[in-house]
Protein backbone atom coordinates (compact mmCIF):
# COMPACT_ATOMS: atom_id res chain seq x y z
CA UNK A 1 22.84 56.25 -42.31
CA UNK A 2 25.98 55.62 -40.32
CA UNK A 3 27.18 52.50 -38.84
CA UNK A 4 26.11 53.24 -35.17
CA UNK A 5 22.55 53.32 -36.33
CA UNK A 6 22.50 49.98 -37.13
CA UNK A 7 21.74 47.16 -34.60
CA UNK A 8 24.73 44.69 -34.27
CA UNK A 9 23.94 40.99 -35.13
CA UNK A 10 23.53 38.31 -32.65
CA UNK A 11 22.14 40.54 -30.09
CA UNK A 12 19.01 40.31 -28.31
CA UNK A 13 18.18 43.78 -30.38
CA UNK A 14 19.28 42.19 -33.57
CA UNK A 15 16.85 38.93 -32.40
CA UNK A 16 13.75 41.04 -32.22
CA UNK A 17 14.35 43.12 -35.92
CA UNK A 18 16.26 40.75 -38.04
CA UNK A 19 14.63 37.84 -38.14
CA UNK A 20 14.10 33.74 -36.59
CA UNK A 21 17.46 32.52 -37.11
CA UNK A 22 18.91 34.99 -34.21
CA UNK A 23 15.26 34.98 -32.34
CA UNK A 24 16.38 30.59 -32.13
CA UNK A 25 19.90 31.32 -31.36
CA UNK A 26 18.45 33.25 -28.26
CA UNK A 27 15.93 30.56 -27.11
CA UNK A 28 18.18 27.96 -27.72
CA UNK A 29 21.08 30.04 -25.15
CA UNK A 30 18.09 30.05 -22.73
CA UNK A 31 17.38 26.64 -22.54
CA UNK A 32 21.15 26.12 -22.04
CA UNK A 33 21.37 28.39 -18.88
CA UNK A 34 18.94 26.23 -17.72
CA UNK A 35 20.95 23.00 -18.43
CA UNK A 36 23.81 24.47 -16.38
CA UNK A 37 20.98 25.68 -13.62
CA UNK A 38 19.99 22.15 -13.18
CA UNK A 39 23.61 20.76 -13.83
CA UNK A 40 24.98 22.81 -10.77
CA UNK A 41 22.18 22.55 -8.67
CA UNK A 42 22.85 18.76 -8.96
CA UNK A 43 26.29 19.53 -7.49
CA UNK A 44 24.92 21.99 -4.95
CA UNK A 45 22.21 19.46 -3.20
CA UNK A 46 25.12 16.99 -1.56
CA UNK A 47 26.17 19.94 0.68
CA UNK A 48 22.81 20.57 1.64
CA UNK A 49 21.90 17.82 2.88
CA UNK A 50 25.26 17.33 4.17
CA UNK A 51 24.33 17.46 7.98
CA UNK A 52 21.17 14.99 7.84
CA UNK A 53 23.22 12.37 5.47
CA UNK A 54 26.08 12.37 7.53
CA UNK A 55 23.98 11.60 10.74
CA UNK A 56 21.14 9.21 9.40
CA UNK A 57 23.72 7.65 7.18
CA UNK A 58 26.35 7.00 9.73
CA UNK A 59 29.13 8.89 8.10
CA UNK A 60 32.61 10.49 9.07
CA UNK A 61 33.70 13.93 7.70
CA UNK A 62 35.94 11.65 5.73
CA UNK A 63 33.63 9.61 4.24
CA UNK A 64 31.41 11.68 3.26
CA UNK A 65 34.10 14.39 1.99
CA UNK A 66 34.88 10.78 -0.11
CA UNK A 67 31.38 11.02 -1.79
CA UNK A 68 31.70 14.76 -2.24
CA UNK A 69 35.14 13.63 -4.36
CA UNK A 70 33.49 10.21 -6.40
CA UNK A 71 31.34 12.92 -8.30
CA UNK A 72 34.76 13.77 -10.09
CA UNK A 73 35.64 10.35 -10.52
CA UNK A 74 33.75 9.54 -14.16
CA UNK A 75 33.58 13.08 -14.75
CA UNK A 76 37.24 13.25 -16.62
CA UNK A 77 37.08 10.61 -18.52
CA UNK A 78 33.25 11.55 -19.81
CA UNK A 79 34.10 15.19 -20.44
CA UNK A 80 37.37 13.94 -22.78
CA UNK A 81 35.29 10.97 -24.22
CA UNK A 82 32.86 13.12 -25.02
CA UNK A 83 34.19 15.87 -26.12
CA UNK A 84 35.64 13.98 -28.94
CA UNK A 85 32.47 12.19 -30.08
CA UNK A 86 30.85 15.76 -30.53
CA UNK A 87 33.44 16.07 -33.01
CA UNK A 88 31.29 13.65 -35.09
CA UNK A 89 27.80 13.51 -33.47
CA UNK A 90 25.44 16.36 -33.18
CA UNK A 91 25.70 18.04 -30.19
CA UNK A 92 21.61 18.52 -29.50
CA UNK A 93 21.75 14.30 -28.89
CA UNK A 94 24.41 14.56 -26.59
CA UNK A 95 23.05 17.53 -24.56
CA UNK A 96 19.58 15.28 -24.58
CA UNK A 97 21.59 12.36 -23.10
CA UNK A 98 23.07 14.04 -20.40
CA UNK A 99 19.81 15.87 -19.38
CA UNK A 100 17.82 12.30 -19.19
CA UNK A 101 21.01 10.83 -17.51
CA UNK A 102 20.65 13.27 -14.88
CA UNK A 103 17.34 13.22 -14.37
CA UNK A 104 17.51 9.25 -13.64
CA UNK A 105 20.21 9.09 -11.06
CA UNK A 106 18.69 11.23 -8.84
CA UNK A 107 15.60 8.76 -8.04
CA UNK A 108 17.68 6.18 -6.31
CA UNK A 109 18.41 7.90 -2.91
CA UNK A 110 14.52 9.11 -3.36
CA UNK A 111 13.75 5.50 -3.20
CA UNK A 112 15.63 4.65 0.19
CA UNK A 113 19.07 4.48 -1.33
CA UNK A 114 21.67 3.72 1.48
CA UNK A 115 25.47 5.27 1.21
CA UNK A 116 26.46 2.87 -1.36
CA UNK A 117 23.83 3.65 -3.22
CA UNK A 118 24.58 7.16 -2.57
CA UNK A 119 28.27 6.85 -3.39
CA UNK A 120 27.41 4.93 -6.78
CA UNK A 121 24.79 7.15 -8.12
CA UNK A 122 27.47 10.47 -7.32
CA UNK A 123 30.17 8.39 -9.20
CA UNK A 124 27.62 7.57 -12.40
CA UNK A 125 26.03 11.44 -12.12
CA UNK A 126 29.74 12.83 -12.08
CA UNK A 127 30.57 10.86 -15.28
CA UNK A 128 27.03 11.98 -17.11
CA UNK A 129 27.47 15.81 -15.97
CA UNK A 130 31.31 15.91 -16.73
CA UNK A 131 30.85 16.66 -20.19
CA UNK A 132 28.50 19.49 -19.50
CA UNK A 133 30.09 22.77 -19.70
CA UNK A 134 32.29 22.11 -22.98
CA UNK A 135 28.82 20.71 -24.82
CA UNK A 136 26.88 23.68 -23.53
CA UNK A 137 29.14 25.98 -25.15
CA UNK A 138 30.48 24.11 -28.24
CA UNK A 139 26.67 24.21 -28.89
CA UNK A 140 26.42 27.70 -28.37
CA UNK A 141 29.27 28.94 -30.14
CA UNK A 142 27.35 26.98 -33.24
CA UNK A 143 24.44 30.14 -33.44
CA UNK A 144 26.76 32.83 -33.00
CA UNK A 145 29.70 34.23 -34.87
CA UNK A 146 33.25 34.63 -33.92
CA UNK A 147 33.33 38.05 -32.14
CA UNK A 148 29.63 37.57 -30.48
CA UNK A 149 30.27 34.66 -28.61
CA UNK A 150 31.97 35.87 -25.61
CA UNK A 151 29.05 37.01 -23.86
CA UNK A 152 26.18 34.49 -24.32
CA UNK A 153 29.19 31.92 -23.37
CA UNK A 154 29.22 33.90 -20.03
CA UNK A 155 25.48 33.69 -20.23
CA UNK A 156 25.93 29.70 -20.35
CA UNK A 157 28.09 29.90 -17.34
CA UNK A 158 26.32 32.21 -15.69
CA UNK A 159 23.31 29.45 -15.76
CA UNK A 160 26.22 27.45 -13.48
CA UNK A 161 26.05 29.85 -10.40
CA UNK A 162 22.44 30.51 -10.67
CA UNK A 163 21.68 26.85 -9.97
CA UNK A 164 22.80 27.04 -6.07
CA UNK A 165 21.35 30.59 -5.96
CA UNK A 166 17.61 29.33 -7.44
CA UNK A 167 17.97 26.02 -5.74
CA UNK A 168 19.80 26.27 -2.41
CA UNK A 169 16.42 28.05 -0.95
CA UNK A 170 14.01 25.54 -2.37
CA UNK A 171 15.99 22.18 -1.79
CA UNK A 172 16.26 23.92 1.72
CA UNK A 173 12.70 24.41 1.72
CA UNK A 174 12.53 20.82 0.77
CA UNK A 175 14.74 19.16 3.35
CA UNK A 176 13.80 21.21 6.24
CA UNK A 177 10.10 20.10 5.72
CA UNK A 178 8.79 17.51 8.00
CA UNK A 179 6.45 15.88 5.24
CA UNK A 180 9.73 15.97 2.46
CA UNK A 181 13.05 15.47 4.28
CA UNK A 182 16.20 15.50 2.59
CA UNK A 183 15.65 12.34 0.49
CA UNK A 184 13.21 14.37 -1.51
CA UNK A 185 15.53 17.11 -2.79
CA UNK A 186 16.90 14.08 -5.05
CA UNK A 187 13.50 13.56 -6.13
CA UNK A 188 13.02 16.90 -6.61
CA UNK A 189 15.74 17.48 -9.01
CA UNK A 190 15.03 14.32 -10.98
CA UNK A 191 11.97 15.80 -11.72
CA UNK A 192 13.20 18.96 -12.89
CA UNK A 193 15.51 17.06 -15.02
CA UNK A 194 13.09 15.14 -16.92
CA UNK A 195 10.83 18.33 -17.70
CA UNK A 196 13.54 19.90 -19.64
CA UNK A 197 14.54 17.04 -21.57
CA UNK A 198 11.67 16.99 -22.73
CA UNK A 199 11.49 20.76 -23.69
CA UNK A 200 15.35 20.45 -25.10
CA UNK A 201 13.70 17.44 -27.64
CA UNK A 202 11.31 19.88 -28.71
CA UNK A 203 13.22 22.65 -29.45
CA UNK A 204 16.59 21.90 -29.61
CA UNK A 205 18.59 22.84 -32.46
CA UNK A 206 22.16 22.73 -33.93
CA UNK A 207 23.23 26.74 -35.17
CA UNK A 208 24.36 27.48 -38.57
CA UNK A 209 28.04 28.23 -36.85
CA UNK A 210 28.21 24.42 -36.07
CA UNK A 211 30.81 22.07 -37.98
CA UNK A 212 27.52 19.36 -37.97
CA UNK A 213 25.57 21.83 -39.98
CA UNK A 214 25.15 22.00 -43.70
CA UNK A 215 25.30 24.60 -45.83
CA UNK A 216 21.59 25.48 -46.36
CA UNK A 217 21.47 26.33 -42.67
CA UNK A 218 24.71 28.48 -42.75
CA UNK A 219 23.43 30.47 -45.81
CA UNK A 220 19.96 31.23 -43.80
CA UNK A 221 22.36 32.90 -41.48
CA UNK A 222 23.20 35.57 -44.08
CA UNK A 223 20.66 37.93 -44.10
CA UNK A 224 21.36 38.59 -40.55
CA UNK A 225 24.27 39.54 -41.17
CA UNK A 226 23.94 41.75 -43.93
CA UNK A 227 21.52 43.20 -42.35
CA UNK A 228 23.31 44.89 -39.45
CA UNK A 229 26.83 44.97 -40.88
CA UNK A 230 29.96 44.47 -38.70
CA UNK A 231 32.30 46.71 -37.03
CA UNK A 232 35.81 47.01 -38.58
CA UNK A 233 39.13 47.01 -37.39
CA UNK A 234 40.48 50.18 -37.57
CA UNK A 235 42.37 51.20 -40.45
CA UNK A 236 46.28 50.57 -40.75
CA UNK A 237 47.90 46.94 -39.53
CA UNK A 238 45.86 43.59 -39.77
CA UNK A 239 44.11 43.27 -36.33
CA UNK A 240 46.45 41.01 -33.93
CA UNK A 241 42.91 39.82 -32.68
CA UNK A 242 42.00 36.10 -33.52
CA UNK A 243 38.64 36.82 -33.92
CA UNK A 244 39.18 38.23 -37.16
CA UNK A 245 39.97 34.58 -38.58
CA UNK A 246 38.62 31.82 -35.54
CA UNK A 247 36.29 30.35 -38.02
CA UNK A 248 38.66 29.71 -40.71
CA UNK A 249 41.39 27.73 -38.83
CA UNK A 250 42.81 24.85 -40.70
CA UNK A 251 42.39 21.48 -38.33
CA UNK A 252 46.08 20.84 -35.75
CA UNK A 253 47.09 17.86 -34.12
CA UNK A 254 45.17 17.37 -30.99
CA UNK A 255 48.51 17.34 -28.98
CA UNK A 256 49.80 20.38 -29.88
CA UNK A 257 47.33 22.33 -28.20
CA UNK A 258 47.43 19.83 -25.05
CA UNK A 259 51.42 20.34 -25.04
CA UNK A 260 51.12 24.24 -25.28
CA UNK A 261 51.98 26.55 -22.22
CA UNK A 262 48.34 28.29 -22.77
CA UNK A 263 47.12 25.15 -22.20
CA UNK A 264 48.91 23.78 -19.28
CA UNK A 265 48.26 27.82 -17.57
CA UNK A 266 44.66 26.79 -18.21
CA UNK A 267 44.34 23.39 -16.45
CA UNK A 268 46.13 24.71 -13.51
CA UNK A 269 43.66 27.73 -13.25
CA UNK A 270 40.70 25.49 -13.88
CA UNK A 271 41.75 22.85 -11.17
CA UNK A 272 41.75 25.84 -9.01
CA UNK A 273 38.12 27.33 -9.96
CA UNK A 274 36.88 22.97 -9.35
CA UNK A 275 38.61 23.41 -5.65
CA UNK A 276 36.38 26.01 -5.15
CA UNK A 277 33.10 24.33 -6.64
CA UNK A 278 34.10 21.03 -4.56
CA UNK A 279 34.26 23.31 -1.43
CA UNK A 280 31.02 25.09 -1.80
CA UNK A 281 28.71 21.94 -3.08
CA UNK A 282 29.83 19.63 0.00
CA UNK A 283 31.08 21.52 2.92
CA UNK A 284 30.29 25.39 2.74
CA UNK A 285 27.27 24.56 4.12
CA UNK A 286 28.40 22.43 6.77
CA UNK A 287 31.08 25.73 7.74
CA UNK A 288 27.95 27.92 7.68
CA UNK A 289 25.91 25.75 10.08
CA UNK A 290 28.99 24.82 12.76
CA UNK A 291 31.15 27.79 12.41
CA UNK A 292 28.87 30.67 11.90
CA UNK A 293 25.63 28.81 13.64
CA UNK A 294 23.29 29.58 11.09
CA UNK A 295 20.04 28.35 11.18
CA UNK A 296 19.13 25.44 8.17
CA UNK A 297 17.12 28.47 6.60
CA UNK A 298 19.87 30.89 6.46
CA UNK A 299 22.23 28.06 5.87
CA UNK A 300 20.22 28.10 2.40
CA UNK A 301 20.29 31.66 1.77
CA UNK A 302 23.64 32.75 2.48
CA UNK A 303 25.01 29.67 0.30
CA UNK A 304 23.85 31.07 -2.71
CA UNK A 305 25.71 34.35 -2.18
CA UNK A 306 28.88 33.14 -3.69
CA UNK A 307 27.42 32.03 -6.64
CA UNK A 308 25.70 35.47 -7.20
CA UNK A 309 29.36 36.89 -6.74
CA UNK A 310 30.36 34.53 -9.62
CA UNK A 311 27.21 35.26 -11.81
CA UNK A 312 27.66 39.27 -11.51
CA UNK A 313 31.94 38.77 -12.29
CA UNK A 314 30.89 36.63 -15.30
CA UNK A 315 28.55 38.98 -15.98
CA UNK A 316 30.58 41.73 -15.88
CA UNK A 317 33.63 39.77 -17.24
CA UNK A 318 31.75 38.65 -20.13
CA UNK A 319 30.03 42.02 -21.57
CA UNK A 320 33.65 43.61 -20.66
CA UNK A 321 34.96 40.83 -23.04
CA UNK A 322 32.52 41.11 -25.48
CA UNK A 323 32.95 44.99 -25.99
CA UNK A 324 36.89 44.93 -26.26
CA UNK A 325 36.99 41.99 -28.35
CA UNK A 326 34.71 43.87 -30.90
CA UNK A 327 37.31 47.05 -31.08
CA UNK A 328 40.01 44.76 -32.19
CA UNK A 329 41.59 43.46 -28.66
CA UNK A 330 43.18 40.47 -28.26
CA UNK A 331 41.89 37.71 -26.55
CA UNK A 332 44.78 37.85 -24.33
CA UNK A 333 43.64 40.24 -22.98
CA UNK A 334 39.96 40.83 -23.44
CA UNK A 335 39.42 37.12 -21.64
CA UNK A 336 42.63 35.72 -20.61
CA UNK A 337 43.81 38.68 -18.47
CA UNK A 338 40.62 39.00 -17.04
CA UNK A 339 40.11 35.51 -16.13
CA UNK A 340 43.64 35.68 -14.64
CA UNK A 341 42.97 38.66 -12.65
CA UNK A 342 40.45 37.14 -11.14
CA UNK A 343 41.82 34.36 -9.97
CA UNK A 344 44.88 36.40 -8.29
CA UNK A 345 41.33 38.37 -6.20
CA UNK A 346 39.94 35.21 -5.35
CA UNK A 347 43.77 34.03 -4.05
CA UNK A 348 43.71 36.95 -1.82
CA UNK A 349 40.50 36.64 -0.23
CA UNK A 350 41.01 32.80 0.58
CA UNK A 351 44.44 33.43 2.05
CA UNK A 352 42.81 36.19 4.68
CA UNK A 353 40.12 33.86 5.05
CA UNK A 354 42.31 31.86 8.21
CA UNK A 355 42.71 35.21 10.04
CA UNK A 356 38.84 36.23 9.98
CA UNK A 357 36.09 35.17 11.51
CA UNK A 358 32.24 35.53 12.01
CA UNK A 359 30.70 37.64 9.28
CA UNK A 360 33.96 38.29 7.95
CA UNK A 361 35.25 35.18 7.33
CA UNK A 362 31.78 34.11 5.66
CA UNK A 363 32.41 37.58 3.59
CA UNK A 364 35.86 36.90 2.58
CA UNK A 365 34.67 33.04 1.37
CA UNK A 366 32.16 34.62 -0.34
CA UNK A 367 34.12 36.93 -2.60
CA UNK A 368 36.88 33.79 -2.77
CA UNK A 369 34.58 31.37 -3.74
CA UNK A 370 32.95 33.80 -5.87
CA UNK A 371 35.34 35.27 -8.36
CA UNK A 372 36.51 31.28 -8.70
CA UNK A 373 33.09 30.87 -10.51
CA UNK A 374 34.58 31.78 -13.81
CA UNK A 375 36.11 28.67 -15.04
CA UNK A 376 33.83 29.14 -18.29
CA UNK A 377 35.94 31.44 -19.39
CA UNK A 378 39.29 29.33 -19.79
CA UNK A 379 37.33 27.15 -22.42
CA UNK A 380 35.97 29.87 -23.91
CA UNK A 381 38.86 31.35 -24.60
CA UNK A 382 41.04 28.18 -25.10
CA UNK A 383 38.05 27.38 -28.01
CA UNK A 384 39.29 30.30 -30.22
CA UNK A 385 42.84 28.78 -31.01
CA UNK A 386 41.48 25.55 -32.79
CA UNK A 387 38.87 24.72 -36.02
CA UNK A 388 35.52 24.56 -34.76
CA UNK A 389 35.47 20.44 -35.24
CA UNK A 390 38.25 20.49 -32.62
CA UNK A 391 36.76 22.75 -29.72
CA UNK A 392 34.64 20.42 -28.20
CA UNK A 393 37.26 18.13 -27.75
CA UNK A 394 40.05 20.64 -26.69
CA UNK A 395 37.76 22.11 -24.34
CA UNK A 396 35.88 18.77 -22.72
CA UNK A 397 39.87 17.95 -22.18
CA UNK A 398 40.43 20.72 -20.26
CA UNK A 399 37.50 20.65 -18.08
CA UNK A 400 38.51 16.82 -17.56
CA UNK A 401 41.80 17.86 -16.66
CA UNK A 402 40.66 20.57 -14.41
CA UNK A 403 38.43 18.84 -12.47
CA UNK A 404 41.32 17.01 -10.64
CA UNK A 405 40.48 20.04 -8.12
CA UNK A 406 36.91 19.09 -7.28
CA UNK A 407 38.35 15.31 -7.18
CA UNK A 408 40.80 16.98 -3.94
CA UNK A 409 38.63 19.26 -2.90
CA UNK A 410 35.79 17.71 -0.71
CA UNK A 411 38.35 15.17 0.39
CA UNK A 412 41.24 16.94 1.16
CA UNK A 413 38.93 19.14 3.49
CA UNK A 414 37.33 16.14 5.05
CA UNK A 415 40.72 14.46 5.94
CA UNK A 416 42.14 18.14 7.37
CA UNK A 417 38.85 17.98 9.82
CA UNK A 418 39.38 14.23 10.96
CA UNK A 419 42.98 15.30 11.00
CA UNK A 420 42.14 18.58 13.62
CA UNK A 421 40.08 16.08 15.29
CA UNK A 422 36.62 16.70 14.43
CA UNK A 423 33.95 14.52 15.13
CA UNK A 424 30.18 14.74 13.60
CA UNK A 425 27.43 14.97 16.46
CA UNK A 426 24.35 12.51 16.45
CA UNK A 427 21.65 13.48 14.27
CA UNK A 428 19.58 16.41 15.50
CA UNK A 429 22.46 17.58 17.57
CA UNK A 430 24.67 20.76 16.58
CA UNK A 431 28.46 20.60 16.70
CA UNK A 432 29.63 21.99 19.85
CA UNK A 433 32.18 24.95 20.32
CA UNK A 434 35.16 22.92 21.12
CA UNK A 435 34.27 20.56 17.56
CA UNK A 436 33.12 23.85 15.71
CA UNK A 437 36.70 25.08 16.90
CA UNK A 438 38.25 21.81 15.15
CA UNK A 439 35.69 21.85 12.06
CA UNK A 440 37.35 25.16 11.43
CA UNK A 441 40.54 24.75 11.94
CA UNK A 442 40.99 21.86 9.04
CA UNK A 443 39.04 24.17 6.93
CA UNK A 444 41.28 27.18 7.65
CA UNK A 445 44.56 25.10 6.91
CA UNK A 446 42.73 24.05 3.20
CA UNK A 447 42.23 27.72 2.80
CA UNK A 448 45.53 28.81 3.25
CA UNK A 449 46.51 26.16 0.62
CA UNK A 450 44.52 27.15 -2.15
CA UNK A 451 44.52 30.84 -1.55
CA UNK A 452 48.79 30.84 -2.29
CA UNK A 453 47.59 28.33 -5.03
CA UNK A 454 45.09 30.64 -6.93
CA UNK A 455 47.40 33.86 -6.08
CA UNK A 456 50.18 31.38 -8.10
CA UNK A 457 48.01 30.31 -10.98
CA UNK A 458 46.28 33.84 -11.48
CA UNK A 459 49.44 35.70 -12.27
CA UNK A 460 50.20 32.48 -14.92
CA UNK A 461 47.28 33.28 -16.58
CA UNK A 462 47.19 37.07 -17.15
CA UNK A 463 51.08 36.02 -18.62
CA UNK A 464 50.65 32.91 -20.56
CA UNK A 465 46.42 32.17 -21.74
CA UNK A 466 47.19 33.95 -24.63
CA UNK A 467 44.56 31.79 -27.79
CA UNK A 468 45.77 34.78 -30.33
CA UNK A 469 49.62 33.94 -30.32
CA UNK A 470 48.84 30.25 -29.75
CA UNK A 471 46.76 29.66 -32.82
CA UNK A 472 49.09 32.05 -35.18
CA UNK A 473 51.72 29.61 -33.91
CA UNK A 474 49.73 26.47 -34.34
CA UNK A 475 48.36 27.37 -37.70
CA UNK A 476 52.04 28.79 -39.17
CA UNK A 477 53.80 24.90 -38.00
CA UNK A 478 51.15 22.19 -37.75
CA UNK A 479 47.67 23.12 -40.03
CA UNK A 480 46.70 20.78 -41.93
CA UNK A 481 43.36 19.81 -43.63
CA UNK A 482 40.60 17.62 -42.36
């Protein structure tokens, strides 16, 4: 029987005829994707109720484009703090930390919370959710092997758009209902958190791939693998591909990797991807509703489309990955290129986004916001240069790092409306042309800004993210054992 006939591990195929280990591995992904689905809808509910905070609250664009930023205040600091105690502690206790975390803040502006209250409980949910992304996939990388863990990675981050997507319409729902209001999408959310901690305590597990796991549970992992043997490299030289040796990396000092150029080509790129993530979870809404005139219900809708743009690209981005990576192609440029690429699209769109307007402008932000949904894959390929005791921390770095663009973000788009001369309405009233007029014209000028920006850092990437010659070089000068 040839090769081809067999079904290749770690795939959902491979879960259903080879046996529990992979069938766990699966479940486990799922319950992640759901993690990220509550993480980012956690992000996403500020901007929707953007327009009856800012008016019962008593807010300026500023101020509130201030709370939009305090989310990212913690969140550095966590994500690196964090990402180096999952060096030592299990990651399933960490994930079910965050989750109950989560769940918690959001009952205080339920409760009547004020905007202090407000302000403190973004600050404190920034800090518990900053860690999030690096976990999620230091975890998942744990069930699956080397060359398989492209795509359920883009799975994970997929999870991340499909929170605005699945809860945009409902915490709409929610806010515009006369019985709820917009207090309640809080509540809603806490709730939601709570439900899958408990599920995650339950059935959380660490993988056989993870550094915390003992050698019992790595062995069960065998007969999957034999069962459904792996593709080869083609005959002739050794495979340039890190893939080939990820899992056997000797431990590096920490700031090596920090001090490489992959690395630095990475945080720029990433601080972009958080602009864009800033933008869409505290004022796209508020652009939809004054400069397009949407109604609250289609405000909801057409919110979520640029996080199904950036759930179909790391879709596609992550199978496309996946497949090349398995014939022997470099991570350069199975992931890094890609990612890259990207990024140079999403430049494009936000720089024509000034010159548009109407439909088109709201198409060109979509595609621009939406091809900037693929931050996941900078970690994900970052993780491949280091020992798999070391990811977590390289990558929670990185996202720490990063998210200095979610910090400017909401702010620096606040302070270019005050600065056109936009003023809020009282509550219940819409923004009238001449403001609308203003509202966009501070956007526009942010848009121009990090359009040149992400045109800048995409072409860095496609040259420089490149985890195969950075770990050869890491592992040649600096290995040592841990």
């Amino acid at each position: 029987m040839s090769t081809s006939e067999h079904v290749q591990p770690h795939t959902l195929r491979a879960a259903v005829k080879y046996g529990k280990m992979n069938r766990r591995a699966w479940i486990v992904t799922s319950l992640l994707v759901v993690f990220q689905i509550i993480n980012f809808a956690d992000k996403a509910v500020l901007g929707l109720v953007a327009d009856s905070a800012i008016k019962e609250l008593g807010l300026t664009a500023g101020q509130f484009g201030l709370i939009g930023s305090a989310f990212f205040f913690l969140f550095a600091i966590a994500a690196v703090a964090v990402g180096f105690l999952a060096g030592k502690v299990s990651t399933r206790w960490i994930l079910l930390t965050m989750g109950i975390s989560w769940a918690v803040l959001q009952f205080p502006m339920l409760f009547g919370g004020g905007a202090a209250v407000l302000l403190v409980t973004r600050i404190l949910l920034g800090g518990a959710e900053g860690p999030a992304t690096p976990i999620s996939l230091q975890h998942v990388h744990g069930w699956f092997p080397a060359k398989e863990r492209g795509f359920p990675s883009s799975i994970i981050a997929i999870g991340s758009t499909l929170g605005p997507i699945i809860a945009a319409p409902i915490l709409a729902g929610i806010i515009a209902h006369p019985a709820l209001g917009w207090r309640w999408a809080f509540g809603f959310l806490g709730i939601v958190g709570l439900l899958w901690s408990v599920v995650w305590f339950l059935v959380g597990r660490d993988g056989p791939y993870s550094h915390t796991t003992g050698k019992r549970a790595a062995a069960e992992a065998e007969p999957v693998e034999a069962a459904a043997p792996r593709e080869q490299p083609a005959a002739g030289k050794p495979s340039a591909s890190i893939t080939e040796r990820a899992d056997l990396l000797k431990l590096v000092p920490i700031r090596r990797v920090l001090g490489s150029r992959m690395f630095l080509a990475a945080v720029l790129a990433g601080a972009g991807c958080f602009w864009a993530q800033g933008f869409l979870t505290t004022w796209s809404p508020k652009y939809l509703g004054s400069v397009v005139a949407l109604s609250p219900e289609m405000i909801g809708l057409v919110s979520t489309f640029p996080w199904v743009i950036g759930a179909l690209a790391l879709l596609v981005l992550g199978y496309t990955s996946r497949y090349l990576m398995r014939r022997g192609v470099t991570v350069r440029w199975a992931m890094g290129a890609l990612f890259g690429a990207s990024l140079l699209a999403s430049g494009i769109c936000f720089t024509v986004l000034p010159h548009l307007h109407g439909y088109a402008a709201v198409t060109a932000l979509t595609l621009g916001a939406g091809l900037a949904m693929i931050y996941p894959l900078a970690p994900t390929a970052i993780a491949f240069c280091v020992a798999s005791k070391q990811r977590a921390a390289i990558m929670a770095t990185l996202t720490g790092l990063a998210s200095v663009g979610g910090v400017i973000a909401p702010a620096m788009v606040g302070s270019l409306m005050d600065r056109a001369g936009y003023v809020p309405g009282p509550k219940g009233v819409r923004d009238s042309v001449e403001m609308a007029s203003l509202l966009a014209q501070g956007m526009n000028s942010s848009f121009s800004m990090i359009g040149i920006y992400l045109i800048v850092v995409g072409v860095i990437c496609v040259l420089l993210l490149n985890p195969d010659r950075t770990a050869e070089r890491l592992q040649t000068r600096f290995a040592f054992n841990g």
